[in-house]
Structures are given as structure tokens and as C-alpha cells.
Protein backbone atom coordinates (compact mmCIF):
# COMPACT_ATOMS: atom_id res chain seq x y z
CA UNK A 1 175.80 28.55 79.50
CA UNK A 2 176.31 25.95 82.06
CA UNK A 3 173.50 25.28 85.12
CA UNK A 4 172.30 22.68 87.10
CA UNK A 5 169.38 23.95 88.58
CA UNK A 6 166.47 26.03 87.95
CA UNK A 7 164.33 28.07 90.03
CA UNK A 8 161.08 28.21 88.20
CA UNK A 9 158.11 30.08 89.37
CA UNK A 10 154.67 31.46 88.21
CA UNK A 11 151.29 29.75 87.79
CA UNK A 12 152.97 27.28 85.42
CA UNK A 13 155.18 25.50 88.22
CA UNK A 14 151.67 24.41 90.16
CA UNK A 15 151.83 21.46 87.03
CA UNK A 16 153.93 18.57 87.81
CA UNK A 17 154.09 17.94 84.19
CA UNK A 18 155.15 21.34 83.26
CA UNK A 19 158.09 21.41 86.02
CA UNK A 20 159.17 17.89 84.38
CA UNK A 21 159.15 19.15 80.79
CA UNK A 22 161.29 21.95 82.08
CA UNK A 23 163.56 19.69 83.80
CA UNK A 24 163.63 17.66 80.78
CA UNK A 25 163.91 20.35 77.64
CA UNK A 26 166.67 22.29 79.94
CA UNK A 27 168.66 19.25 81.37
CA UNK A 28 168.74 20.33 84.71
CA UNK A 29 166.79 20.23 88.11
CA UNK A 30 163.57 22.30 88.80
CA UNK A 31 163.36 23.98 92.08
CA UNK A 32 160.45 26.56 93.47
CA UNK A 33 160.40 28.87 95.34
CA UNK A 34 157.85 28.12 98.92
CA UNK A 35 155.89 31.48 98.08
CA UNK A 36 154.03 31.75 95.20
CA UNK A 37 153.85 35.68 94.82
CA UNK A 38 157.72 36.09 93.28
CA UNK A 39 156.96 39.69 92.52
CA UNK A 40 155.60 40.83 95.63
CA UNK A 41 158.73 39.30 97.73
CA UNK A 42 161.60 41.25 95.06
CA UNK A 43 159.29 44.64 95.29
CA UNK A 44 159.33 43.91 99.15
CA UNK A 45 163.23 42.69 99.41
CA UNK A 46 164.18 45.88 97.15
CA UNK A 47 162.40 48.23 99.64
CA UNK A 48 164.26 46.65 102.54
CA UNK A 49 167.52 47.01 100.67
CA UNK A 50 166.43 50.98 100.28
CA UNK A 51 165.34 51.23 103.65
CA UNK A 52 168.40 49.61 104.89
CA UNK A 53 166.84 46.72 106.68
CA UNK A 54 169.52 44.52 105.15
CA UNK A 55 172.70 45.84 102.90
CA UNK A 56 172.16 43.82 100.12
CA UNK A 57 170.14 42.03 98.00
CA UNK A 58 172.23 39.33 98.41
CA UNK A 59 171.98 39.34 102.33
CA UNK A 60 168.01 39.97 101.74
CA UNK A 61 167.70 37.25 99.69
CA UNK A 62 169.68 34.65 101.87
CA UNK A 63 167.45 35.53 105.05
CA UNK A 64 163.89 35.91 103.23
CA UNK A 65 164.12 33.37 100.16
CA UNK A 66 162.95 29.56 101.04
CA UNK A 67 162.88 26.74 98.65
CA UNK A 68 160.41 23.93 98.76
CA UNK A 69 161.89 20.36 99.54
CA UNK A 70 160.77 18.96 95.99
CA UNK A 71 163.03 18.61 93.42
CA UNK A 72 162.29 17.69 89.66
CA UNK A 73 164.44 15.95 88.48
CA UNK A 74 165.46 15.29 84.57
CA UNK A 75 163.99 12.26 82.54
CA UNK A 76 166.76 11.56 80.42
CA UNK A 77 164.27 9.88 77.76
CA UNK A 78 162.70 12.95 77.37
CA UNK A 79 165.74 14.75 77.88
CA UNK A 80 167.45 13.19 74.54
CA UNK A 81 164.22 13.94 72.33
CA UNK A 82 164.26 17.31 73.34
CA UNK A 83 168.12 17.56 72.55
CA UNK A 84 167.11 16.25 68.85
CA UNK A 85 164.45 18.28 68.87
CA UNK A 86 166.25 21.32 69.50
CA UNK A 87 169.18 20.35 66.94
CA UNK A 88 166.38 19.90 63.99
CA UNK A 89 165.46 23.71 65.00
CA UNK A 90 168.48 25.02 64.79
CA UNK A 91 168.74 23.28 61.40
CA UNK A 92 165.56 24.74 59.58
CA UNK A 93 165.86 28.18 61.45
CA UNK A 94 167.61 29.80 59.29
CA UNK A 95 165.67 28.93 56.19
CA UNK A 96 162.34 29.75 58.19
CA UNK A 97 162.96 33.06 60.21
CA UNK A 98 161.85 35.26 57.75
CA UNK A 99 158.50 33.96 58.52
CA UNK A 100 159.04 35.27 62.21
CA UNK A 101 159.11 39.18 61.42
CA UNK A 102 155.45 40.27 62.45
């Protein structure tokens, strides 16, 4: 799968660090959304589709979803340790999932 941005969101995106690790471990920019409560704006842009306020979610989305200005960016250092990281996972997975079943 190929992306260049991410829209994160949740309590987790309040941490600077946390939005660079994303950006980092995913090699791609971090974007959030300007309000925090992501469930109560899709309940609320769903009921407006079935109410016919707007015809889509598409169109609903374009006039009532706002990004903030800030972008995280990637730190390619940490970027290229992830990367390794993730390559040594895939590596001893297989010998190790068993150990996964709960």
C-alpha cells in the first residue's frame, strides 16, 4: 500500500512524540483532524447524509472536515531503524507466532 499522509486522531495524537513516531514507523506525514471528538462528527455527518442535508459522505465530509495547520513530518533517522526493525520482525515471525494464539 502506497500513502503519503496520515490522518491520525484519538487521545494519542495530543503527544508530539507519539505523532513523530507515527510519522517515523509509517514513513509518511501525520495530519489531525481540528476536532478532537472523531466519532461524534462521523455519527453526526452519517445522520446528515440520512437526513439528506448533504448527498454524500463525500460532499459531508468536504464541507464539515478541517485539518489543523501542523504537519509531522518523518525523521528519516528514525525512519530507517524502524524499517530494520520491522524487517527483523518479519524474520522471526514465523518461528514465534505460535506463541500469539491466546
Amino acid at each position: 500500500m502506497n500513502f503519503n499522509r496520515v490522518i491520525a486522531s484519538g487521545g494519542g495524537v495530543r503527544s508530539e512524540a507519539f505523532k513523530k513516531i507515527l510519522a517515523s514507523s509509517l514513513n509518511c506525514e501525520v495530519i489531525t483532524n481540528r476536532v478532537n471528538e472523531q466519532s461524534c462528527i462521523g455519527a453526526a455527518i452519517l445522520a446528515m447524509v440520512g437526513t439528506k442535508t448533504y448527498s454524500s459522505i463525500k460532499e459531508a465530509c468536504e464541507k464539515i472536515v478541517s485539518f489543523d495547520d501542523e504537519v509531522t513530518e518523518t525523521n528519516l533517522e528514525w525512519s530507517k531503524i524502524y524499517d530494520e526493525m520491522f524487517k527483523r520482525f518479519k524474520k522471526i515471525y514465523p518461528a514465534n507466532k505460535d506463541n500469539f494464539n491466546f
